[in-house]
Protein backbone atom coordinates (compact mmCIF):
# COMPACT_ATOMS: atom_id res chain seq x y z
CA UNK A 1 228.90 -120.28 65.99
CA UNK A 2 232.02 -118.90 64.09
CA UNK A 3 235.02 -117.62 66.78
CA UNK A 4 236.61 -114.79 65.51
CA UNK A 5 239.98 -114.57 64.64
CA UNK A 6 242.51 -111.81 65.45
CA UNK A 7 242.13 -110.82 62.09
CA UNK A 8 239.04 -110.89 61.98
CA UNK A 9 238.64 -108.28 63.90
CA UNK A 10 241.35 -106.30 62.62
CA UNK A 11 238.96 -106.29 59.73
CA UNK A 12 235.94 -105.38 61.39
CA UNK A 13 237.53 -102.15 62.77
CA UNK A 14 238.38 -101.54 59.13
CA UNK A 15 234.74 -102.08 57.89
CA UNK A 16 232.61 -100.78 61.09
CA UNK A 17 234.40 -97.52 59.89
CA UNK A 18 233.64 -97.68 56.56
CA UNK A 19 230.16 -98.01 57.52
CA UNK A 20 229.86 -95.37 60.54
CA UNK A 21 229.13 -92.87 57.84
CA UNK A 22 231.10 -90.66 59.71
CA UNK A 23 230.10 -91.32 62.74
CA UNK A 24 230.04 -93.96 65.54
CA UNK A 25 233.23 -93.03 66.92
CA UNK A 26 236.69 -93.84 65.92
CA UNK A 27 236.99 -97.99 65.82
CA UNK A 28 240.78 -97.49 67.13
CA UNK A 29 240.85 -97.11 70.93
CA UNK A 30 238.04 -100.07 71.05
CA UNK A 31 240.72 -102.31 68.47
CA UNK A 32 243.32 -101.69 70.99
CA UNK A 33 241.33 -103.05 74.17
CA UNK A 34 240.81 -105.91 71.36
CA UNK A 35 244.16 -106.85 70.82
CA UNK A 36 244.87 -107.02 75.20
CA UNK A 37 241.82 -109.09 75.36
CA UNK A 38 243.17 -111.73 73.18
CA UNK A 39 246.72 -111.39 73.86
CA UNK A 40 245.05 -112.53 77.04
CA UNK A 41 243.65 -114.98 75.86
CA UNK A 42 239.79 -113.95 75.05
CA UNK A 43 237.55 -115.16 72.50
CA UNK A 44 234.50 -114.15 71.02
CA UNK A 45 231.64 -116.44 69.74
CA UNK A 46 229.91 -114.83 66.78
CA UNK A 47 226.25 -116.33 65.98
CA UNK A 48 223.60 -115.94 63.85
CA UNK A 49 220.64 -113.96 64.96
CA UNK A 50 218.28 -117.45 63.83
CA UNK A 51 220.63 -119.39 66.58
CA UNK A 52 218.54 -117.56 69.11
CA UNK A 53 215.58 -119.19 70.72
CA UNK A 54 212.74 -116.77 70.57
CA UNK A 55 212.34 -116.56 74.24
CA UNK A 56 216.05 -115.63 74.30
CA UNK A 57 217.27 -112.32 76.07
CA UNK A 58 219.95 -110.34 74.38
CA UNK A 59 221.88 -107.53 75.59
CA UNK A 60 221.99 -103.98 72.60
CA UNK A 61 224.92 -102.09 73.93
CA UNK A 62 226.43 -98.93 72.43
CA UNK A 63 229.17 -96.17 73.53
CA UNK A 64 226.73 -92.44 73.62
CA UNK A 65 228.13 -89.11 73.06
CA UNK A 66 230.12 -86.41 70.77
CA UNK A 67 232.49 -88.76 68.78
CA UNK A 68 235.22 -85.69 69.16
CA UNK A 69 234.66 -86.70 73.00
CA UNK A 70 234.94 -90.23 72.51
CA UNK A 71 237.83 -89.82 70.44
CA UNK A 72 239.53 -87.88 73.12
CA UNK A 73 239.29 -90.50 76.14
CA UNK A 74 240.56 -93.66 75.82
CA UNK A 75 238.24 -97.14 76.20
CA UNK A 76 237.79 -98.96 79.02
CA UNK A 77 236.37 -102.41 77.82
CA UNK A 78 234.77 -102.97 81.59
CA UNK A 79 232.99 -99.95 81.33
CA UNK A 80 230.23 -101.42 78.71
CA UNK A 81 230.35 -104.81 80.51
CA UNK A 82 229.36 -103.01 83.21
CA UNK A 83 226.03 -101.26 81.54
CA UNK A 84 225.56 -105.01 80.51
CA UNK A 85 225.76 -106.10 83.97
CA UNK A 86 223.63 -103.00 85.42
CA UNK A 87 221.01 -104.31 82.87
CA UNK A 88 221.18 -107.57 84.39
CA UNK A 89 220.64 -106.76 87.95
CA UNK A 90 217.60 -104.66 86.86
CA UNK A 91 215.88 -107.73 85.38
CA UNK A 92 216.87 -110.44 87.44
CA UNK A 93 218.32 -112.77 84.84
CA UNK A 94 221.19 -112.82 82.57
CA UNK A 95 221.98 -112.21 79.10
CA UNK A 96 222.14 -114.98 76.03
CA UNK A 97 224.14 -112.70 73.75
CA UNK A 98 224.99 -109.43 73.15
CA UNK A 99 224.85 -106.90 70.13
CA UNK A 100 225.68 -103.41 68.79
CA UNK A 101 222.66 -101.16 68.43
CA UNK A 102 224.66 -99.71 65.70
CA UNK A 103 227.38 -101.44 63.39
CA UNK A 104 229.43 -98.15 62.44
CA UNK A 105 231.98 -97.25 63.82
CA UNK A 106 233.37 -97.98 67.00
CA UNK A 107 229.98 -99.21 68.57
CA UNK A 108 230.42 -102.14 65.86
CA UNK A 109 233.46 -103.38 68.55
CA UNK A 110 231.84 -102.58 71.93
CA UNK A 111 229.77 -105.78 71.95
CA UNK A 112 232.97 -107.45 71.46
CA UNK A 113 234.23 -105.86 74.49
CA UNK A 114 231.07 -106.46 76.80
CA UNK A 115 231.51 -110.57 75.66
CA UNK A 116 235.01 -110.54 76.36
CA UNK A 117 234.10 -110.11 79.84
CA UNK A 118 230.97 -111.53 80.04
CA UNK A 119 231.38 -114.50 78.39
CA UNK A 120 228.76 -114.53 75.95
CA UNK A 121 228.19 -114.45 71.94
CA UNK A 122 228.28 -111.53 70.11
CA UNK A 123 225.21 -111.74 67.82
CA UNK A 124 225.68 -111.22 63.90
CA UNK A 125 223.21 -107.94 63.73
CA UNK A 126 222.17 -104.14 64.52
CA UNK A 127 219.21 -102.30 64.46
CA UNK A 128 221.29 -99.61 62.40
CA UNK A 129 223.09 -100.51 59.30
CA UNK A 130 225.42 -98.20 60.22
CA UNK A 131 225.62 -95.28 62.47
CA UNK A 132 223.02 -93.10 63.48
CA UNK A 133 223.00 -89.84 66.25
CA UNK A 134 219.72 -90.45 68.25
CA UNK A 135 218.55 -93.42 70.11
CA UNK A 136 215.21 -93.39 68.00
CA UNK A 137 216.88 -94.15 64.67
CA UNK A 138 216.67 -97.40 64.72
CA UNK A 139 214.95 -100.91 63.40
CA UNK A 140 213.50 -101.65 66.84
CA UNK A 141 212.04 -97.90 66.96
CA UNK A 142 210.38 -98.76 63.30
CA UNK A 143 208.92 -101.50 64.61
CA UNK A 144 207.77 -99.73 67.88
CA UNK A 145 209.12 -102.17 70.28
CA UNK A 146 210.14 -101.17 73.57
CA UNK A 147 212.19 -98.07 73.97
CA UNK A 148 213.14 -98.85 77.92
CA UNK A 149 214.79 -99.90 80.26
CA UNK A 150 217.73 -98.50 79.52
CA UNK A 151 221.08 -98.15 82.09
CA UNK A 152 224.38 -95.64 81.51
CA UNK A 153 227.41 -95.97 83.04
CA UNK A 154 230.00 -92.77 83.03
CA UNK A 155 233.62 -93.02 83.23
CA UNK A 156 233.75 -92.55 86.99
CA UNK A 157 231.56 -95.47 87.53
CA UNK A 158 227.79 -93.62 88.04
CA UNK A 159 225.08 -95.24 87.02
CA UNK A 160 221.60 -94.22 86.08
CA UNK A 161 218.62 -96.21 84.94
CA UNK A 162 215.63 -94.88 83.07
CA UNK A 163 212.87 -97.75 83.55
CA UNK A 164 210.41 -96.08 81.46
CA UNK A 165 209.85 -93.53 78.53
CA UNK A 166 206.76 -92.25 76.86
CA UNK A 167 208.24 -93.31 73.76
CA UNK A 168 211.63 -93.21 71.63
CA UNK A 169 212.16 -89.38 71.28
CA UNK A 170 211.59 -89.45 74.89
CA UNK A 171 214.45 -91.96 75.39
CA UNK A 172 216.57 -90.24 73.28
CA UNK A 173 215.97 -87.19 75.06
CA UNK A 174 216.66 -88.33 78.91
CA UNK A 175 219.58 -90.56 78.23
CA UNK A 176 220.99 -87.52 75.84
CA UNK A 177 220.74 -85.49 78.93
CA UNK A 178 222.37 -87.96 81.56
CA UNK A 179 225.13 -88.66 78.62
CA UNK A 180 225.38 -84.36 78.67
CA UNK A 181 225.65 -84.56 81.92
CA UNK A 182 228.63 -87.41 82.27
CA UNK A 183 230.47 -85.36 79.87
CA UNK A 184 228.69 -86.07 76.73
CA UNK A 185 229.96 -90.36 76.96
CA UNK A 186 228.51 -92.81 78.53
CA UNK A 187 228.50 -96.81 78.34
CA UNK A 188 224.98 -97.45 77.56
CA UNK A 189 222.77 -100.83 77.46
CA UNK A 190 219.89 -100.09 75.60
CA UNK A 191 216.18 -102.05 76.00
CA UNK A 192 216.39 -105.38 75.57
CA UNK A 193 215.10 -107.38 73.13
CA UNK A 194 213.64 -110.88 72.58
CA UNK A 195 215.45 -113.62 70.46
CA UNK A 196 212.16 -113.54 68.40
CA UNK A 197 212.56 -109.49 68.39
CA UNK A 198 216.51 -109.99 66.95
CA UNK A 199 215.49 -112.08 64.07
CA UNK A 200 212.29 -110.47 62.78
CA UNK A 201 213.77 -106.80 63.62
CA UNK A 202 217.26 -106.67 63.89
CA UNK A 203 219.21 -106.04 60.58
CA UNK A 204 220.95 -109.37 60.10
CA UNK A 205 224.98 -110.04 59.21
CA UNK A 206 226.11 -106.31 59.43
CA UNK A 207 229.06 -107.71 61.63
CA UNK A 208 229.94 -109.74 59.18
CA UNK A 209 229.39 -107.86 56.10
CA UNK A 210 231.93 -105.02 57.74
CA UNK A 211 234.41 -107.72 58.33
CA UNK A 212 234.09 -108.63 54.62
CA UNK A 213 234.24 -104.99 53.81
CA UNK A 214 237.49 -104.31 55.97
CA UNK A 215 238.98 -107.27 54.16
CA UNK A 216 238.68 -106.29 50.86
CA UNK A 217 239.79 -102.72 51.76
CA UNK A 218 242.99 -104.49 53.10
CA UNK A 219 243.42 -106.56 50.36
CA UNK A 220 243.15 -103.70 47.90
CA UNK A 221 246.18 -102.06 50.10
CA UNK A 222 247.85 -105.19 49.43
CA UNK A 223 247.59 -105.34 45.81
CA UNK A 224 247.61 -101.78 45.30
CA UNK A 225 244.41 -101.36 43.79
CA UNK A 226 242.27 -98.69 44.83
CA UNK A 227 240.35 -99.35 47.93
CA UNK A 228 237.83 -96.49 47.05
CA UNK A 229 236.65 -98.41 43.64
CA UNK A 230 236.95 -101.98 45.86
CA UNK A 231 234.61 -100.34 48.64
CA UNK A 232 232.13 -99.13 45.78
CA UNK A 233 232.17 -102.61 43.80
CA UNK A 234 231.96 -104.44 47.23
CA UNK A 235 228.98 -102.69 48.79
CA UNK A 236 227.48 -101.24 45.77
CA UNK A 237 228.05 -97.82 46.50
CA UNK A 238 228.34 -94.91 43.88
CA UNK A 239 230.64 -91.96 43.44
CA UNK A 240 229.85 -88.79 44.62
CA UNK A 241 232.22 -86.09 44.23
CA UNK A 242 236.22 -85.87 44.85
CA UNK A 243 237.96 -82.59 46.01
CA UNK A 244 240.19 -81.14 48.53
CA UNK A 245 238.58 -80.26 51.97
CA UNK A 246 238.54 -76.44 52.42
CA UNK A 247 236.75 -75.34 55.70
CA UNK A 248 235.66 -77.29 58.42
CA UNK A 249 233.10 -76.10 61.18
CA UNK A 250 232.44 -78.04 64.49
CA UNK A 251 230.90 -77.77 67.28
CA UNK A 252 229.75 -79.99 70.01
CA UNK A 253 226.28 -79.70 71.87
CA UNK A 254 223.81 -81.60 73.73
CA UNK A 255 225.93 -84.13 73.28
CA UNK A 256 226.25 -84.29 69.68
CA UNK A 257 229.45 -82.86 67.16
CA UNK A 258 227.32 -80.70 64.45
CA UNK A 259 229.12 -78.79 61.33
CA UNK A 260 229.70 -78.62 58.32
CA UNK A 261 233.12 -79.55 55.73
CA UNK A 262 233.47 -77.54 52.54
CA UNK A 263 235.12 -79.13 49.46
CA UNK A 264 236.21 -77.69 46.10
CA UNK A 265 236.44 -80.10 43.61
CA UNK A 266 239.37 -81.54 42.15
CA UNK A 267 240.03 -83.47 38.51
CA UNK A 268 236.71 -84.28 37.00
CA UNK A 269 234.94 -82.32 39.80
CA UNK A 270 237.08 -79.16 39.60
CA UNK A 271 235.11 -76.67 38.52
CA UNK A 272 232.14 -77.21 41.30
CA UNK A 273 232.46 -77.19 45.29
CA UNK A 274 230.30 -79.62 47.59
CA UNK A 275 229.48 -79.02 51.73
CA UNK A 276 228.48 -81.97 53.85
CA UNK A 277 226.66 -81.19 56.99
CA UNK A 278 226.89 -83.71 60.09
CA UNK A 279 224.95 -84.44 63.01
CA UNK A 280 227.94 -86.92 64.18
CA UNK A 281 227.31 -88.84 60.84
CA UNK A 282 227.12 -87.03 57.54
CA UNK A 283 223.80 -86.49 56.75
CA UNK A 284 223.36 -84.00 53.59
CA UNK A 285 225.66 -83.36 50.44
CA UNK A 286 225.02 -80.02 48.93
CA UNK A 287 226.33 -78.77 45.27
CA UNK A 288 225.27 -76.19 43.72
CA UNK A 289 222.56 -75.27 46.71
CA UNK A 290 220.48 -78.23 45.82
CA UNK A 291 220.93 -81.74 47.53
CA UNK A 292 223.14 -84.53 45.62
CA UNK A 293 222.67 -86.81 48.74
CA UNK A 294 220.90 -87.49 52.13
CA UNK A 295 220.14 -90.18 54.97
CA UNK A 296 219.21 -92.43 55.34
CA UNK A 297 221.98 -93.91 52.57
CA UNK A 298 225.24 -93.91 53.95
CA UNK A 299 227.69 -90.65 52.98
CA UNK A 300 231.21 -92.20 53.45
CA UNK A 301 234.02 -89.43 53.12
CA UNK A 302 237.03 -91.32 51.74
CA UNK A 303 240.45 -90.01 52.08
CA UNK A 304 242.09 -90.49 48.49
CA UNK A 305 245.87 -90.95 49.59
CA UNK A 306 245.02 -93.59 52.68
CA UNK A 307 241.40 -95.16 51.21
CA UNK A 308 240.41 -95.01 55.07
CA UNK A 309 237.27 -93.40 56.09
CA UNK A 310 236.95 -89.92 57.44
CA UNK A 311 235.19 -89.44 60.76
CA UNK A 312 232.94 -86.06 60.84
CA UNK A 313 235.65 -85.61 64.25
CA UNK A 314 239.00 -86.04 62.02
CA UNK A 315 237.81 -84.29 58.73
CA UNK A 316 240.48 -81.18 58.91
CA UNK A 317 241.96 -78.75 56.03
CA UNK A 318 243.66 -79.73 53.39
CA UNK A 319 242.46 -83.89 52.61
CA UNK A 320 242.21 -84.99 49.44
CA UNK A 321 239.02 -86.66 49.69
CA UNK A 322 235.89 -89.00 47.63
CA UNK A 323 233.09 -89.06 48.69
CA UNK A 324 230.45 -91.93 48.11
CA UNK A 325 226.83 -93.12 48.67
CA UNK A 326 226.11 -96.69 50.01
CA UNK A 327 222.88 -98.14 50.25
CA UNK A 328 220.86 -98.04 53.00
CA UNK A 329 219.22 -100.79 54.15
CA UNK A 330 215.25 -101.54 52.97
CA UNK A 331 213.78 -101.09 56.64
CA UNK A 332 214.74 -97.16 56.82
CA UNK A 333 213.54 -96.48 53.10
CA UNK A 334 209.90 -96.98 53.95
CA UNK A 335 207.86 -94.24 54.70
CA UNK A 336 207.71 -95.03 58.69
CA UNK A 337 211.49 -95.66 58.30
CA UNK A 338 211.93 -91.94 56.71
CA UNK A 339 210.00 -90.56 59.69
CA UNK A 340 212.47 -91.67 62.07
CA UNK A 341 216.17 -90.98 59.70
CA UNK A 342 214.79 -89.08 56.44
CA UNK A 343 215.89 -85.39 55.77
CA UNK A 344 213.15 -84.02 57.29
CA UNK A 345 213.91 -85.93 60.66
CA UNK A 346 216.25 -83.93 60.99
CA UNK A 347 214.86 -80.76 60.26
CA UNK A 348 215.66 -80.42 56.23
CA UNK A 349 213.19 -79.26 54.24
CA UNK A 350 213.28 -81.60 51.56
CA UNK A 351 212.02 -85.27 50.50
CA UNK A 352 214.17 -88.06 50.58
CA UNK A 353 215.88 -89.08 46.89
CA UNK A 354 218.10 -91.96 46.13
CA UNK A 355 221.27 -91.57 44.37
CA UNK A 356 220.52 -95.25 43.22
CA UNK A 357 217.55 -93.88 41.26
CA UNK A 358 219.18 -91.55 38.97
């Protein structure tokens, strides 16, 4: 197992945002609980998914809700422990390890938080990629594993536990409503899986490939290069479009932030406008009426003075903004994987293209 350093994890914040494709919820309040854990003296184990016996049980934990929501009340690091340990005392036995059900954003630090307390490893995968709105998006959904039990925990310390579901949608659509219900955030321990599940499933090294990310990004601050060409030469990403941000709509419901951001393009891109429209993450890039990008590859909004990542809850008037395409990975470019996190998963009328292929 590697133990991660302080920096380390300063990284991963830096990366898991990169990565949350807008979504995930900000990586900030969750770096902060970081920094008090090891000030006190935590550490957390990071292993490798094929360090898991198959027989293994490990924990897939994730903050739920609105990102604007999540943005607005501050972490408690106890509070996903606590869907960990609500897991527990459903099954009768304890966890090996724990892991984020999605690496973007700030659900790529809440396992952190849950092995800080618990005193497990943190293992080196999601079932994500990134960051997606609705429990069914995932690896484990593709594969048609399990989709319960599942517990939640709300800030006030109610719990609920759904111990079955007809299938994923029908997760995603009772825990939604509980998460509504707890003021659209909840601490939330998803079905477990198998150590067997992890490795043949679970999309390996995303933890570490956003700590690798957030270190180039912070090396590129300090050599003063630009960290939007060192993000698209370190994950392979392409250029998009680059303009100043020029209306932003948002809205949140059923426990979701939906909208739109309107950009008019700037230098090379000046004579055309672009809209993005978000279901938490960015999910479509219009110009010109027609689609220039769509999920399941990553849309990362990039603001041009900082090179940070824009969350679809922090995107206002007035940015000076790039935004790229990263690729997404293999599992969600198959046809079953479109079903679940294509276009028309989400109600667009329009077949999946990669920006890779043209």
């Amino acid at each position: 197992m590697r133990q991660l350093s302080a920096d380390d994890i300063e990284a991963l914040a830096v990366g898991a945002w990169i990565l949350g494709a807008g979504g995930g919820g900000s990586p900030y309040h969750g770096l902060l609980n970081m920094r008090r854990l090891y000030r006190e003296g935590a550490r957390i184990s990071l292993m490798q998914p094929d360090e898991l016996e198959d027989q293994d049980d490990v924990a897939v934990v994730s903050m739920m809700g609105a990102p604007l929501v999540i943005l607005e009340r501050l972490v408690d690091a106890r509070q996903i422990a606590r869907a960990v340990e609500a897991m527990q005392e459903y099954l009768g036995r304890r966890f090996r390890a724990v892991m984020a059900i999605e690496i973007g954003g700030g659900n790529g630090i809440q396992p952190l938080m849950a092995a800080a307390h618990l005193g497990i490893p943190v293992v080196d995968a999601d079932a994500m990629g990134r960051a997606y709105p609705e429990a069914q998006m995932t690896s484990f959904a593709v594969a048609n594993l399990a989709p319960a039990p599942l517990t939640s925990v709300d800030p006030r310390g109610t719990e609920a536990i759904i111990s079955r579901a007809a299938s994923w949608k029908w997760m995603e659509r009772a825990s939604r409503k509980l998460c509504t219900e707890f003021g659209s955030i909840a601490a939330t321990c998803k079905a477990p899986r198998t150590g067997a599940e992890v490795k043949r499933w679970g999309i390996g090294g995303t933890t570490s490939q956003a700590i690798r990310l957030g270190e180039a990004v912070q090396s590129a601050h300090r050599r003063h290069e630009d960290p939007i060409e060192v993000i698209l030469r370190t994950e392979r990403g392409k250029r998009l479009f680059a303009g100043k941000v020029t209306a932003v709509e948002r809205r949140t419901t059923e426990g979701f932030l939906r909208g739109r951001t309107a950009i008019q393009g700037l230098g090379a891109d000046r004579d055309t406008a672009a809209e993005i429209e978000f279901q938490n993450e960015w999910l479509v890039v219009w110009r010109d009426r027609a689609p220039l990008a769509s999920t399941p590859e990553l849309i990362c909004v990039i603001d041009n003075d900082t090179g940070e990542a824009i969350g679809t809850e922090l995107v206002r008037y007035g940015q000076r903004v790039t935004v790229i395409a990263v690729p997404s990975p293999l599992i969600f470019l198959t046809p079953a994987g479109l079903a679940y996190v294509g276009p028309r998963a989400f109600g667009y009328d329009f077949d999946f293209h990669s920006v890779f292929d043209a």
